[in-house]
C-alpha atoms as a PDB file:
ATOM      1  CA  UNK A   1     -19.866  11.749  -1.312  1.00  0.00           C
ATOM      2  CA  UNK A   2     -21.224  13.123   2.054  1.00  0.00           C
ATOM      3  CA  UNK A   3     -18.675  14.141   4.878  1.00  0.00           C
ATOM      4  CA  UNK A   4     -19.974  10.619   6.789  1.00  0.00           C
ATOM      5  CA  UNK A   5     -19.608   8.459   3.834  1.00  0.00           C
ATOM      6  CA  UNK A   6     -15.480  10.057   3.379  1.00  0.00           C
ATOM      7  CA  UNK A   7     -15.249   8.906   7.334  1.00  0.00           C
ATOM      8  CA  UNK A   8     -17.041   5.911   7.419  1.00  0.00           C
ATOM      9  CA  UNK A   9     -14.254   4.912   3.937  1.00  0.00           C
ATOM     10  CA  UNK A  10     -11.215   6.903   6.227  1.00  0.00           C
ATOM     11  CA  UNK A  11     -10.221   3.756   8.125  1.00  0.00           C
ATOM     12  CA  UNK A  12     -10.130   1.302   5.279  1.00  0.00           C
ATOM     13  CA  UNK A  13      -8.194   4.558   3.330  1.00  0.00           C
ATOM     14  CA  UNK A  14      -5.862   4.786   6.700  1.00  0.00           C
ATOM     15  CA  UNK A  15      -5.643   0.724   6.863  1.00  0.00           C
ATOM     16  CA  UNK A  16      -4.687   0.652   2.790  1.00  0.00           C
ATOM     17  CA  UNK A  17      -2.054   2.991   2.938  1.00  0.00           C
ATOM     18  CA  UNK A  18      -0.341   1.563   6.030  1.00  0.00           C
ATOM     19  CA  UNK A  19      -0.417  -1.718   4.406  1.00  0.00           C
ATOM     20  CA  UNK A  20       1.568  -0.131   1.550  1.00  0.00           C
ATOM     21  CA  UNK A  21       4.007   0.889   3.869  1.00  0.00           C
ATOM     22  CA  UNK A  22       4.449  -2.206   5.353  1.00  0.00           C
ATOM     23  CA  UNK A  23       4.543  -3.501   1.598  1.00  0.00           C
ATOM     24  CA  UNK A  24       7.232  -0.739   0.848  1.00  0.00           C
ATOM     25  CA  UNK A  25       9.324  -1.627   3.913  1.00  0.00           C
ATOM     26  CA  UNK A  26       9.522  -5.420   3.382  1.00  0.00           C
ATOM     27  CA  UNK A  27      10.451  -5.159   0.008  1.00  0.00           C
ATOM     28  CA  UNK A  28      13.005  -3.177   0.901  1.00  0.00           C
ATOM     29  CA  UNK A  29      13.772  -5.741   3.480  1.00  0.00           C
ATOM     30  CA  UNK A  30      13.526  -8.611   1.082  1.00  0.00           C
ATOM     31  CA  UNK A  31      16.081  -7.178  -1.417  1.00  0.00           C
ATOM     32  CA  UNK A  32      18.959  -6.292   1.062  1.00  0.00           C
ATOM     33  CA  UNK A  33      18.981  -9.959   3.080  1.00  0.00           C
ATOM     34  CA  UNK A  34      18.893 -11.260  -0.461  1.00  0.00           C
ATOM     35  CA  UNK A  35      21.901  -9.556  -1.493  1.00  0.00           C
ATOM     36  CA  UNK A  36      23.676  -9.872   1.916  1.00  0.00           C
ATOM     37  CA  UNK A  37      27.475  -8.555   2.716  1.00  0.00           C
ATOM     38  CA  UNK A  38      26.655  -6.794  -1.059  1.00  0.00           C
ATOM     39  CA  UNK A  39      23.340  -4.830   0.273  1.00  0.00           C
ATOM     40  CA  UNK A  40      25.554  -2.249   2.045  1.00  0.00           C
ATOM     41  CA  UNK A  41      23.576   1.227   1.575  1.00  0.00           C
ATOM     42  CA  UNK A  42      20.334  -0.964   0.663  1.00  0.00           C
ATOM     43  CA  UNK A  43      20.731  -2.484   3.338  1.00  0.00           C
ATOM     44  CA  UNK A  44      21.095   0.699   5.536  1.00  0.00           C
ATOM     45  CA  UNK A  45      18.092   2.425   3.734  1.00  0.00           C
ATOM     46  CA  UNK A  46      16.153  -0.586   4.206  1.00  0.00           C
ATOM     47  CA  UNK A  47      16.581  -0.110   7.916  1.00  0.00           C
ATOM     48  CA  UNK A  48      15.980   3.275   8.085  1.00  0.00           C
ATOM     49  CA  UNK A  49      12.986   2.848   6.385  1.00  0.00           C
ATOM     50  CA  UNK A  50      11.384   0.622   8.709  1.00  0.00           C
ATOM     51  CA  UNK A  51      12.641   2.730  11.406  1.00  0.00           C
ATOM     52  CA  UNK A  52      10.779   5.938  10.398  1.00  0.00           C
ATOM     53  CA  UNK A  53       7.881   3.373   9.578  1.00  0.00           C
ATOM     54  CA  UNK A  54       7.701   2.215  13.412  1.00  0.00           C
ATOM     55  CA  UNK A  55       8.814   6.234  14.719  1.00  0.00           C
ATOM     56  CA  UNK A  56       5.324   7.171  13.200  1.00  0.00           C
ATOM     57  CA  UNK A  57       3.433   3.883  14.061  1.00  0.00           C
ATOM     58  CA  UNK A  58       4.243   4.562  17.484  1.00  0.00           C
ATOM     59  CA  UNK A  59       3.559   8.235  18.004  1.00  0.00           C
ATOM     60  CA  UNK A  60       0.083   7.993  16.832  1.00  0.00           C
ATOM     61  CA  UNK A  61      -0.264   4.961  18.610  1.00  0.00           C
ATOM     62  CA  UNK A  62       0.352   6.851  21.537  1.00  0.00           C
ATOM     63  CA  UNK A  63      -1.648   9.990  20.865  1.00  0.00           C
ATOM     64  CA  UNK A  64      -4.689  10.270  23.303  1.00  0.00           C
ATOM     65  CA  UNK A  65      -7.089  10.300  20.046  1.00  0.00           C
ATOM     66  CA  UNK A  66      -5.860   6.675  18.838  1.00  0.00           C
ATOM     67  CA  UNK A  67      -9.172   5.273  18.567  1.00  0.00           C
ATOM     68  CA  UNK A  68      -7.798   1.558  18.829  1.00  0.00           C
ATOM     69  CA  UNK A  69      -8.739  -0.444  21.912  1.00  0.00           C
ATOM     70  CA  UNK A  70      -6.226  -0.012  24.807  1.00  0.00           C
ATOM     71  CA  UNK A  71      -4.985  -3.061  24.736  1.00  0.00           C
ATOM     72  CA  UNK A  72      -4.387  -3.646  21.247  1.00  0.00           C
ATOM     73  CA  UNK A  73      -2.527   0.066  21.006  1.00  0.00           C
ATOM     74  CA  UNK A  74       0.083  -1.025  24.429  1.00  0.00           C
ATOM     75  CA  UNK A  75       0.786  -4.266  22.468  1.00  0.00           C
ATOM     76  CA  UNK A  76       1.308  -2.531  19.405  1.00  0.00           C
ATOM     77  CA  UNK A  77       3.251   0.206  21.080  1.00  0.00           C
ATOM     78  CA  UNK A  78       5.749  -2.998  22.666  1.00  0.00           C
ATOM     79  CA  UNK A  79       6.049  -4.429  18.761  1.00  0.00           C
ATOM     80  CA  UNK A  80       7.494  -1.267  18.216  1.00  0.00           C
ATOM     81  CA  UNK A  81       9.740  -1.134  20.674  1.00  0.00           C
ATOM     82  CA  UNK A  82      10.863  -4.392  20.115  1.00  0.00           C
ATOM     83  CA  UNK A  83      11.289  -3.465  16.772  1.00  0.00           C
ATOM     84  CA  UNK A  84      13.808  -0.427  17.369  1.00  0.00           C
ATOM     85  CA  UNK A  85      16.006  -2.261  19.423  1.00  0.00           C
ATOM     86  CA  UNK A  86      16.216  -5.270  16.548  1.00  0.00           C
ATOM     87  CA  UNK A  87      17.067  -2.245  14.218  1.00  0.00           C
ATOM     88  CA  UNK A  88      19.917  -1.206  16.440  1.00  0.00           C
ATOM     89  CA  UNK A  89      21.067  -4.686  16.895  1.00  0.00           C
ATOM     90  CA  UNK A  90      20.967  -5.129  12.557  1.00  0.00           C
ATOM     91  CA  UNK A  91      22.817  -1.432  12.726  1.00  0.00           C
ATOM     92  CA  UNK A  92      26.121  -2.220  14.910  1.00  0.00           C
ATOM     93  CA  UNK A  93      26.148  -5.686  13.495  1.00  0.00           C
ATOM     94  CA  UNK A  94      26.472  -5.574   9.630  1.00  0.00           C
ATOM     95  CA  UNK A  95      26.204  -9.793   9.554  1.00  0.00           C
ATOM     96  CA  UNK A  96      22.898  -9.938  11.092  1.00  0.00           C
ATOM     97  CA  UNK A  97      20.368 -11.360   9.539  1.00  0.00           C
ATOM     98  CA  UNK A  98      16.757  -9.340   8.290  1.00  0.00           C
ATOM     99  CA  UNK A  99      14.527 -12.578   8.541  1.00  0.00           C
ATOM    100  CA  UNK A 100      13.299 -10.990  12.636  1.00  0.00           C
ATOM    101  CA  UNK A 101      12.302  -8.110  11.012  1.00  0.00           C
ATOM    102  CA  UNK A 102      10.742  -9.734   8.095  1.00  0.00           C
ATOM    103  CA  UNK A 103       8.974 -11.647  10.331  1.00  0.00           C
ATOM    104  CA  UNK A 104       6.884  -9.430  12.397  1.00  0.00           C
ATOM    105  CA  UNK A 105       6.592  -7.052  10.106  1.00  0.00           C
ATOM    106  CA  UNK A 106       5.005  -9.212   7.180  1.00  0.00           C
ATOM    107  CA  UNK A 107       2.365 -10.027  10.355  1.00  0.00           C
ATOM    108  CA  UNK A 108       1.622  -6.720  11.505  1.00  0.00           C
ATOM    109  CA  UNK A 109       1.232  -6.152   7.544  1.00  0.00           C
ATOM    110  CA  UNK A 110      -1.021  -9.399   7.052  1.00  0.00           C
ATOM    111  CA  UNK A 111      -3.409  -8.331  10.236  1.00  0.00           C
ATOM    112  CA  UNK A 112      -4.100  -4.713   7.929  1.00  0.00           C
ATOM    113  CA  UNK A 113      -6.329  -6.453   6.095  1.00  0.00           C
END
């Protein structure tokens, strides 16, 4: 393969593999609200997971050389956010329910395609 064929493919290879996280991170998801109370450290890992997940999102959302419109990148960037404070909320309140998270995150997933 020539160097412009390997970065015409890098996108789709960049789009596939944060799909997979996103495919990682609600299956985690999906397995601690389905064992509830009982998820405990699932639970917790779950969480953290997504957390790291939207920590990276965000920083290379934000980097100067983010090649996504403007637009698209700020609203992004405020999923994110949104999406930290819903983790702290799920943290000091064992009884919360996942389904929020689920939510948005099985759409930002879905739009990877």
């Amino acid at each position: 393969m020539s160097y412009s064929e390997i970065m015409e493919d890098a996108p789709d290879l960049g789009r596939a593999r944060e799909r997979e996280a996103f495919d990682r991170a609600l299956g985690l998801l999906h397995s601690a609200e389905s064992r509830g109370a009982a998820a405990g450290h699932e639970r917790t890992a779950a969480i953290s997971y997504v957390q790291d997940l939207w920590n990276l999102l965000i920083a290379d959302l934000l980097h100067p050389e983010n090649g996504l419109p403007k637009a698209l990148r700020a609203d992004l960037v405020a999923i994110g956010m949104w999406t930290m404070r819903e983790v702290g909320e799920v943290l000091s309140t064992p009884e919360r329910s996942l389904a929020a998270l689920i939510e948005v995150n099985t759409s930002i997933r879905d739009g990877l395609q």
